[in-house]
C-alpha atoms as a PDB file:
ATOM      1  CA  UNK A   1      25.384 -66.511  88.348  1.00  0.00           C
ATOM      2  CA  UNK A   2      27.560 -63.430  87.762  1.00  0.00           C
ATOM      3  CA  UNK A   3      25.657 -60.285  87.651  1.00  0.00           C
ATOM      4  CA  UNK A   4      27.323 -57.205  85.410  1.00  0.00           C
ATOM      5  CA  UNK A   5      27.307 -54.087  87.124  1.00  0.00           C
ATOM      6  CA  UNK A   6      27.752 -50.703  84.691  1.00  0.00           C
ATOM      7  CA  UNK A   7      29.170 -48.046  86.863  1.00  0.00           C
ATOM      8  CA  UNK A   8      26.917 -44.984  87.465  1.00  0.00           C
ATOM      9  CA  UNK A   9      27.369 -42.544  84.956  1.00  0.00           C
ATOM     10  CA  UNK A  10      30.089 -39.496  86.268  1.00  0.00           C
ATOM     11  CA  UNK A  11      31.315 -41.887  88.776  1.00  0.00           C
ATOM     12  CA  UNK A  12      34.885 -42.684  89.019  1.00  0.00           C
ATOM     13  CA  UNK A  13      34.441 -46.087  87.455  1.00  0.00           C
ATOM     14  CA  UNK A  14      32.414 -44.790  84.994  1.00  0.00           C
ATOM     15  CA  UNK A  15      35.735 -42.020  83.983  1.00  0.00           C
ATOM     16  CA  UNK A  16      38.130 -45.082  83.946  1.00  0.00           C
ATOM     17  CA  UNK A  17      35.647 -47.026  81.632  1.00  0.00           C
ATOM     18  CA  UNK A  18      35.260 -44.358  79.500  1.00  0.00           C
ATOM     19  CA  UNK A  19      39.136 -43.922  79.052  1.00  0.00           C
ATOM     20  CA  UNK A  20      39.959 -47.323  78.552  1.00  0.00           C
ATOM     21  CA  UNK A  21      37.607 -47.537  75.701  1.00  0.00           C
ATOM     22  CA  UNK A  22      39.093 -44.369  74.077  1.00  0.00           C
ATOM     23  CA  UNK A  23      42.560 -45.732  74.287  1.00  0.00           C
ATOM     24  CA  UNK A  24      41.561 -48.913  72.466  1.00  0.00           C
ATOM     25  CA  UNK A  25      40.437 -47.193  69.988  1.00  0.00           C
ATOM     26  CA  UNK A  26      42.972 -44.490  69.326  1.00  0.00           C
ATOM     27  CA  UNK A  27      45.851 -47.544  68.956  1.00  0.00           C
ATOM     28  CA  UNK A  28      47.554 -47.296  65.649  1.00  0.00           C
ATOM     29  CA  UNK A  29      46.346 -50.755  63.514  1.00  0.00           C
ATOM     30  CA  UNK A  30      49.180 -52.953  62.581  1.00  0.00           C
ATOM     31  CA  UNK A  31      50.737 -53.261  59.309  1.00  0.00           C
ATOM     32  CA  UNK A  32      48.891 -56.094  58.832  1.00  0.00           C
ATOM     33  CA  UNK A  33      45.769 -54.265  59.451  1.00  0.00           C
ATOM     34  CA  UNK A  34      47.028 -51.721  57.044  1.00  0.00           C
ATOM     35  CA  UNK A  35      47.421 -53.818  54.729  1.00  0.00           C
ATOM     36  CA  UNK A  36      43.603 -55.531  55.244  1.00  0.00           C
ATOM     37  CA  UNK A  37      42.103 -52.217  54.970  1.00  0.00           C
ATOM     38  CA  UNK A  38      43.575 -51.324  51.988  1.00  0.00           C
ATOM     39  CA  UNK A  39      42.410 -54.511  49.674  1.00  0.00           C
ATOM     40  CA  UNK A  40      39.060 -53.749  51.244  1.00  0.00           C
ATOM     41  CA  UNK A  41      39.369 -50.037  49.784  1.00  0.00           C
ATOM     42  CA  UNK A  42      40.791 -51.584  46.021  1.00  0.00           C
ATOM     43  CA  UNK A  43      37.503 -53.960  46.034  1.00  0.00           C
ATOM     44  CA  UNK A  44      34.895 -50.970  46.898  1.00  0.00           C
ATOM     45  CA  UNK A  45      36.554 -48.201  45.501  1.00  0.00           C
ATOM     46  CA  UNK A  46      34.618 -46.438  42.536  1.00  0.00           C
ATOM     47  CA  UNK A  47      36.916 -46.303  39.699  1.00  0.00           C
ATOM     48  CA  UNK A  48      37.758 -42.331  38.789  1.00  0.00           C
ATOM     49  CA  UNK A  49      38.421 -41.262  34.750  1.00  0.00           C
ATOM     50  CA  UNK A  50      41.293 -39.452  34.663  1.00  0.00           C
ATOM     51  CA  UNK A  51      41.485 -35.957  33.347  1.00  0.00           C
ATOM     52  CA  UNK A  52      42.465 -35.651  30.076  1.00  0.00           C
ATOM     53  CA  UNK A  53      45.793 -33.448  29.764  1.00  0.00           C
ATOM     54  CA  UNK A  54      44.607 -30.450  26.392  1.00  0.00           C
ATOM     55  CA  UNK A  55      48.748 -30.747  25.719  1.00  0.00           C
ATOM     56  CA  UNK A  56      49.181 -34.438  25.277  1.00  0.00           C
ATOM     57  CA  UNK A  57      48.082 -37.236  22.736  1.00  0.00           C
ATOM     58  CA  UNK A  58      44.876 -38.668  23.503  1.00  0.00           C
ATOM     59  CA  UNK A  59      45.584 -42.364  24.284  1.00  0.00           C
ATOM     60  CA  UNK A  60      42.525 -43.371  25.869  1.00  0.00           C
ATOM     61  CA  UNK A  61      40.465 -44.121  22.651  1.00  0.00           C
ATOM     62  CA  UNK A  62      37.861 -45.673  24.956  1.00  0.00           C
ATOM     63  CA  UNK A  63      36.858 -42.631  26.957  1.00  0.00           C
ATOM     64  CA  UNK A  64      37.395 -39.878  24.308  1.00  0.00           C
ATOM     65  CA  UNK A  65      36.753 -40.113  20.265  1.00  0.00           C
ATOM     66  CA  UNK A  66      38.412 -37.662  17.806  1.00  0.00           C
ATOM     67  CA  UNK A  67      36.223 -34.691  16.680  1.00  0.00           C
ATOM     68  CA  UNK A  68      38.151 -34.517  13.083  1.00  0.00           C
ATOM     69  CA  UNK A  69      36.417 -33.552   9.630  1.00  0.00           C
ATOM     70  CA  UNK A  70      38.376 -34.537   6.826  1.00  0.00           C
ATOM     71  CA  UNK A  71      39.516 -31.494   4.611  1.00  0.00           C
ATOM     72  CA  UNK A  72      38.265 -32.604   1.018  1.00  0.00           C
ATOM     73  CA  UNK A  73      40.581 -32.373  -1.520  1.00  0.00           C
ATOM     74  CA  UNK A  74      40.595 -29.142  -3.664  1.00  0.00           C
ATOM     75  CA  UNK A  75      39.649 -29.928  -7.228  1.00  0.00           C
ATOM     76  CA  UNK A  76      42.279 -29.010  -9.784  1.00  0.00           C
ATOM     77  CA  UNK A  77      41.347 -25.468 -12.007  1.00  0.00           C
ATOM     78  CA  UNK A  78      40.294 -26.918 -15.386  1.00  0.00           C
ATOM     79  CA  UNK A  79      40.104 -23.579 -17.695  1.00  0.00           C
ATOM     80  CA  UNK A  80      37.139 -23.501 -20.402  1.00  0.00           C
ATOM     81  CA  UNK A  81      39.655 -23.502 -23.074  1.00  0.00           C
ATOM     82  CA  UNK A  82      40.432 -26.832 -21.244  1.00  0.00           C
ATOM     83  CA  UNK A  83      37.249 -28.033 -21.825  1.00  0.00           C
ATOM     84  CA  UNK A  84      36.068 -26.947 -25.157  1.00  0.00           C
ATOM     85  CA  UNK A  85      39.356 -29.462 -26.399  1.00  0.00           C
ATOM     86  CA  UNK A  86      37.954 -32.481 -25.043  1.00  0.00           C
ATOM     87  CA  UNK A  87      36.300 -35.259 -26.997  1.00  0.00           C
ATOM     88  CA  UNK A  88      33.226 -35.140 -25.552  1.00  0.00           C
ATOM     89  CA  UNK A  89      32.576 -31.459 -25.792  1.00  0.00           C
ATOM     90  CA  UNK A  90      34.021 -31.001 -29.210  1.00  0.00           C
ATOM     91  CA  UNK A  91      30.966 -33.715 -30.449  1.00  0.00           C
ATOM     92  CA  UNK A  92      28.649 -31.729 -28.471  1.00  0.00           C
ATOM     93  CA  UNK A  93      29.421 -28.807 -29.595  1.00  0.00           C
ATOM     94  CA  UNK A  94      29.489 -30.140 -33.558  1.00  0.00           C
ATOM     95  CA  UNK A  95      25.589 -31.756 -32.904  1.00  0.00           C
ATOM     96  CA  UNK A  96      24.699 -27.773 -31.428  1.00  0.00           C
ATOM     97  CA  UNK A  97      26.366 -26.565 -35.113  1.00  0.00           C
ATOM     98  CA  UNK A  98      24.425 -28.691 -36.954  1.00  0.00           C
ATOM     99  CA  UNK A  99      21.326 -28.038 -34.996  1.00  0.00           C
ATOM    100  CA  UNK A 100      21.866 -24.654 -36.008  1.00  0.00           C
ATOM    101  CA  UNK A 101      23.030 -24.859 -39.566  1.00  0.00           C
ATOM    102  CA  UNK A 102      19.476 -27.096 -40.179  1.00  0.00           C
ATOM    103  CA  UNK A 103      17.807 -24.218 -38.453  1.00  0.00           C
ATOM    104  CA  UNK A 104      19.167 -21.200 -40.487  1.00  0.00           C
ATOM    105  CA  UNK A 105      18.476 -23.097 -43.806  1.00  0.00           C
ATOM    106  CA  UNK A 106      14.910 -24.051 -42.737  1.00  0.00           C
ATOM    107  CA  UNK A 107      14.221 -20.471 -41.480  1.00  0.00           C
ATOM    108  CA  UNK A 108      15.677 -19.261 -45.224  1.00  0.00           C
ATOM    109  CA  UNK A 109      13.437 -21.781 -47.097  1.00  0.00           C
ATOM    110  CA  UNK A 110      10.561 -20.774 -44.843  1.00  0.00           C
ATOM    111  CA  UNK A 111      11.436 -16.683 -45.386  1.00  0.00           C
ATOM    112  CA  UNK A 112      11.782 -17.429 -49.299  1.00  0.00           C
ATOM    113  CA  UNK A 113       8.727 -19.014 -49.640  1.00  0.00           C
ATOM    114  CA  UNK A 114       7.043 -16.195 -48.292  1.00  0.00           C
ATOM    115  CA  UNK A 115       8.270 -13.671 -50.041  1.00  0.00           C
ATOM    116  CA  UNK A 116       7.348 -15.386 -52.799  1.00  0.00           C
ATOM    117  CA  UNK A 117       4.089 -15.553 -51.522  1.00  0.00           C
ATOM    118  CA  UNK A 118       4.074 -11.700 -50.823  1.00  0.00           C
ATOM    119  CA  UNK A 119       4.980 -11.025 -54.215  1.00  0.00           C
ATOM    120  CA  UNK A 120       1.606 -13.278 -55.291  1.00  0.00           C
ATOM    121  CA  UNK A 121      -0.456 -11.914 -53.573  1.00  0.00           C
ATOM    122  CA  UNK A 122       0.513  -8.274 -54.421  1.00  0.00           C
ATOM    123  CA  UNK A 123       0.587  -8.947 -57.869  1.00  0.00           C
ATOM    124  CA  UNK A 124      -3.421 -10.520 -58.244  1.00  0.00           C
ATOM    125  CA  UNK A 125      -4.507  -7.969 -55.723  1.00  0.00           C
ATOM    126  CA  UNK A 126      -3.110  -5.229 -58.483  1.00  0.00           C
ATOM    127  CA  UNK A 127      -0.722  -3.506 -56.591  1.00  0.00           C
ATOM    128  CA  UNK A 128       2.645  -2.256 -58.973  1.00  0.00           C
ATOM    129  CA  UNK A 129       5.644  -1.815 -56.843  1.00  0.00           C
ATOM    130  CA  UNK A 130       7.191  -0.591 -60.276  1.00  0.00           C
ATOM    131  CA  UNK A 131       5.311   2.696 -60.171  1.00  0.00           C
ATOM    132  CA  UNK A 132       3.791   2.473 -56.382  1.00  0.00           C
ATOM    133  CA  UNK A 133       0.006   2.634 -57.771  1.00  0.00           C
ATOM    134  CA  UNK A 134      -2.647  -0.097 -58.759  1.00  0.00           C
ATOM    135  CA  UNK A 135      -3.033  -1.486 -62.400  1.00  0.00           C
ATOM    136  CA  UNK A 136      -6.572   0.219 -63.357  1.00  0.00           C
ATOM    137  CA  UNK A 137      -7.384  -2.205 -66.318  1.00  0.00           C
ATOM    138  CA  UNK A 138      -4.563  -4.104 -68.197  1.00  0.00           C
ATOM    139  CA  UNK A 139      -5.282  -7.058 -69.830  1.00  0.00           C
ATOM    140  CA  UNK A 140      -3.267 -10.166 -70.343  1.00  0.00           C
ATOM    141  CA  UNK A 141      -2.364 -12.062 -73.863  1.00  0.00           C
ATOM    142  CA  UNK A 142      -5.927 -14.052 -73.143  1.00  0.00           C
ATOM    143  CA  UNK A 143      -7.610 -10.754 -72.972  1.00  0.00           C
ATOM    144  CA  UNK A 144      -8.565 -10.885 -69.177  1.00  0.00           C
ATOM    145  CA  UNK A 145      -7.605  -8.672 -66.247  1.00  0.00           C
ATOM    146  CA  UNK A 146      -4.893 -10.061 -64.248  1.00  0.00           C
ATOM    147  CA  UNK A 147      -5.204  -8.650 -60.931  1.00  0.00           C
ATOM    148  CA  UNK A 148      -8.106  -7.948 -59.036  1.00  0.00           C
ATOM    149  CA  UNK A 149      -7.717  -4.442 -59.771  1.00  0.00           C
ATOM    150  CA  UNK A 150      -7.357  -4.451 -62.575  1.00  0.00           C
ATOM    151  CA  UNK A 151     -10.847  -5.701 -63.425  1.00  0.00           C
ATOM    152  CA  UNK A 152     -12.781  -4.005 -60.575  1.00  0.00           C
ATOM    153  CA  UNK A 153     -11.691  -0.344 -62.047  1.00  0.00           C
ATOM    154  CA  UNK A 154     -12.335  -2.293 -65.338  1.00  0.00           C
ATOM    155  CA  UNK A 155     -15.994  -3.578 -64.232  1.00  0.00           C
ATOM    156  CA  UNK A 156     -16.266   0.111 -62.578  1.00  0.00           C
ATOM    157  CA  UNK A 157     -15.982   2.166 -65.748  1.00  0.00           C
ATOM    158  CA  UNK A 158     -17.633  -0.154 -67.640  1.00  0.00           C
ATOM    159  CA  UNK A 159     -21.354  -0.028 -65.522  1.00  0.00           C
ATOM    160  CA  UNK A 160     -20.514   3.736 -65.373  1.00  0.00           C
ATOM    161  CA  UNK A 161     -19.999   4.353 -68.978  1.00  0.00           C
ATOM    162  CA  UNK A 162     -23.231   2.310 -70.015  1.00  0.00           C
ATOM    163  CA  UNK A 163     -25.082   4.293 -68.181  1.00  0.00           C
ATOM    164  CA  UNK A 164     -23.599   7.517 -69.752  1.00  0.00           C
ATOM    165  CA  UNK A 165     -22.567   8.161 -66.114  1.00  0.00           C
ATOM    166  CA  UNK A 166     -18.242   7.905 -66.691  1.00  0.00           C
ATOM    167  CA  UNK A 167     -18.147  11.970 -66.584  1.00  0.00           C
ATOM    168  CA  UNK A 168     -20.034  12.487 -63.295  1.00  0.00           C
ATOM    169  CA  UNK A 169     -19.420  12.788 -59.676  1.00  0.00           C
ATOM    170  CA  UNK A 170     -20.968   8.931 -58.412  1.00  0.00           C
ATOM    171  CA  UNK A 171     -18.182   7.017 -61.072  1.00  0.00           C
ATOM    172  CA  UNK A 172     -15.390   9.337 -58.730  1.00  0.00           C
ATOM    173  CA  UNK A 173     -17.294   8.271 -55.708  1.00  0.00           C
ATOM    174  CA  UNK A 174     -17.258   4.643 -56.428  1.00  0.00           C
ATOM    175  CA  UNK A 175     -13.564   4.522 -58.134  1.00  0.00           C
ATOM    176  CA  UNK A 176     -12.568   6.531 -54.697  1.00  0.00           C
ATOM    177  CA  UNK A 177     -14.594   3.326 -52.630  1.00  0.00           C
ATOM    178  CA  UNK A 178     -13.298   0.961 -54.724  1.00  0.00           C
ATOM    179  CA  UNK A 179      -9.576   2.162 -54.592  1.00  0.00           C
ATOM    180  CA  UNK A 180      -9.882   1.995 -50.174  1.00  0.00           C
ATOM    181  CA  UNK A 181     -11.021  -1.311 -50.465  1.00  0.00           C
ATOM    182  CA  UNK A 182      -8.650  -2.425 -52.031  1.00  0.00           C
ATOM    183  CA  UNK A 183      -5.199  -0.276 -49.974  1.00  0.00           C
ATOM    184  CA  UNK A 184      -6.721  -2.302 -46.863  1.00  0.00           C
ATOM    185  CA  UNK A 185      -6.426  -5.179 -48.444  1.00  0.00           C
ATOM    186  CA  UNK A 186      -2.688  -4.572 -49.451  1.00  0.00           C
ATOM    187  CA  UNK A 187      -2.419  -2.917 -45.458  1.00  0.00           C
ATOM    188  CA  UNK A 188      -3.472  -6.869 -44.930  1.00  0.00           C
ATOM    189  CA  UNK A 189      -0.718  -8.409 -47.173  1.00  0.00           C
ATOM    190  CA  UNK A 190       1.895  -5.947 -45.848  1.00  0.00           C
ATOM    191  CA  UNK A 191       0.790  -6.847 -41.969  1.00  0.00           C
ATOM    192  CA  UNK A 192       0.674 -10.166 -42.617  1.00  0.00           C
ATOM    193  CA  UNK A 193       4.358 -10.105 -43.804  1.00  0.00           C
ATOM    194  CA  UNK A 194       5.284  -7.815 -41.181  1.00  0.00           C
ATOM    195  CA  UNK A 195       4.203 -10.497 -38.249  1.00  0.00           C
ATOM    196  CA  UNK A 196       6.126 -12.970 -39.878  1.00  0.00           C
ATOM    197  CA  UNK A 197       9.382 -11.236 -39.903  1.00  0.00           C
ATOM    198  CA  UNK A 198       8.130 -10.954 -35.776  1.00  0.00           C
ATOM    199  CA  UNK A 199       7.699 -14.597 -35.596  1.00  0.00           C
ATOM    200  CA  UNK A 200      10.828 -15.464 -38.087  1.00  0.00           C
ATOM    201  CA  UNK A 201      13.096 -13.547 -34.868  1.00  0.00           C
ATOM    202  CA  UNK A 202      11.169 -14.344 -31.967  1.00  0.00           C
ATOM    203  CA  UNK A 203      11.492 -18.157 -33.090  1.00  0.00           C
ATOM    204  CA  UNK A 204      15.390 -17.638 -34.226  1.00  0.00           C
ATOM    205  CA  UNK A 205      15.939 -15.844 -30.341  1.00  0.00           C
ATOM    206  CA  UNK A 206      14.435 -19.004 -28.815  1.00  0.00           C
ATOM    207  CA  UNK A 207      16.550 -21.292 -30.724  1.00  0.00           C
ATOM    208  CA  UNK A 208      19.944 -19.547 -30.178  1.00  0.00           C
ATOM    209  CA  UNK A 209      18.693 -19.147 -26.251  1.00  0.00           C
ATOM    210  CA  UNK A 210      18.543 -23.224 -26.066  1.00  0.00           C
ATOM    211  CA  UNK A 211      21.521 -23.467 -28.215  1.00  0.00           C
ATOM    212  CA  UNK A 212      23.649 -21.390 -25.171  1.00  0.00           C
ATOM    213  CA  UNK A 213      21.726 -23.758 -22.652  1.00  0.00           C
ATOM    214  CA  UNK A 214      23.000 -26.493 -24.228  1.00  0.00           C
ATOM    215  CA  UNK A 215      26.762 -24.914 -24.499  1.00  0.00           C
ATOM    216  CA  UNK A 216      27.005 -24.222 -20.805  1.00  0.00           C
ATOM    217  CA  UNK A 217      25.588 -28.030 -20.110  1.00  0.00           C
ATOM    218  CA  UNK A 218      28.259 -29.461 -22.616  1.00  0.00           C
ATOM    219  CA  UNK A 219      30.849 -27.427 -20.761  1.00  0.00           C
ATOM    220  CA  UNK A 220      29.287 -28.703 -17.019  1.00  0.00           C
ATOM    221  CA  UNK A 221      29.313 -32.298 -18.786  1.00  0.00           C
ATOM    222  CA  UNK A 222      32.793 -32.574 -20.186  1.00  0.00           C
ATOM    223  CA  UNK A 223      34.045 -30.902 -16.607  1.00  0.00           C
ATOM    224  CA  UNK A 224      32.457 -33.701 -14.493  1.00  0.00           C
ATOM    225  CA  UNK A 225      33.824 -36.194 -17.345  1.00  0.00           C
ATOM    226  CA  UNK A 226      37.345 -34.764 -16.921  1.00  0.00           C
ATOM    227  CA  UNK A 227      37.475 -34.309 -13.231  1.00  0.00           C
ATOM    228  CA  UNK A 228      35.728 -37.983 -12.848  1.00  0.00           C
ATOM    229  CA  UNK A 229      39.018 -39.433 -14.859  1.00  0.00           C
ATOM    230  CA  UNK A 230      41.215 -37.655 -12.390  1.00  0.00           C
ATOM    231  CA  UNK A 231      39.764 -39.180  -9.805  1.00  0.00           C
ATOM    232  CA  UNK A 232      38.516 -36.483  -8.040  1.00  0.00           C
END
């Protein structure tokens, strides 16, 4: 049997050994070595993404996706003069009128009716706009008093001048009582009319507020409309 002997290290043999195997391995491979080592590299290689070039066209759609935002399209000016012409606004804007009209006649029936009520209840409480003083005893064709007045200074001077008692100082008294009552009850009437004028305006500002509310829709509606058939 053959028995390998390794040279002792640092001894000659050892040197030659050690050159030999550096030689071998130091030869240049062959081309068909080359050529071996190079399919090798293609089958184990790790694939690098190339670097995308900021001057040229993207044309690798599957490594890089388009960060564009589509510019909307500006809508076309449409002037209110525009709008007030079209068909839809025009029958808005004819409904609003006759909203309005119904409301101006109903306030005038409502402001009529009270003034004729005004003018009632004046009239039985006594007062005479004519000469701007109360009627102190009048009578009508029947023969009685026709305002409330009227038959309260009546009654008055009557219970006075039984009792012999129309001269004195208590009939002044009592006609003075009599004639305070009855200037708060006109201050009444005359307040009473005075908060309905308030009420006749505050309503009529309300109504002509909605009326502009509705306008400004109508306009917002028959822009949309018009825009819409455009397409836009």
């Amino acid at each position: 049997m053959a028995t390998s002997t390794t040279p002792a290290k640092g001894s000659s043999a050892w040197v030659k050994a050690q050159r030999a195997s550096a030689n071998v391995t130091n030869v240049a491979p062959t081309a068909s070595q080359k050529l071996s080592a190079q399919r090798a590299n293609a089958v184990t290689a790790t694939p690098v993404a190339p670097t995308p070039d900021p001057n040229a066209g993207d044309t690798n759609v599957s490594n890089y996706v388009a960060d564009v935002t589509p510019m909307a399209a500006a809508a076309p000016d449409v002037t209110e003069e525009t709008l007030k012409k079209t068909a839809e606004y025009m029958a808005r804007e004819r409904a609003l009128q006759s909203a309005l009209d119904f409301f101006n006649s109903d306030q005038a029936l409502q402001s009529a009716r009270y003034g004729d009520t005004y003018d009632k209840n004046l009239k039985d409480l006594g007062w005479r706009g004519d000469i701007n003083d109360w009627d102190y005893g009048q009578l009508m064709s029947q023969g009685e008093r026709a305002t409330e007045s009227g038959r309260s200074f009546q009654g008055l001077a009557n219970d006075f001048a039984a009792r012999g008692m129309l001269q004195s100082g208590a009939y002044q008294g009592a006609r003075s009582i009599l004639q305070n009552q009855l200037n708060e009850k006109r201050a009444a009437v005359e307040t009473g009319k005075t908060n309905f004028g308030v009420d006749q305006e505050a309503k009529r500002k309300a109504f002509l507020t909605e009326q502009e509310t509705a306008r400004t829709q109508a306009l917002a509606d028959a822009r949309a409309s018009l825009l819409g058939g455009m397409g836009v």
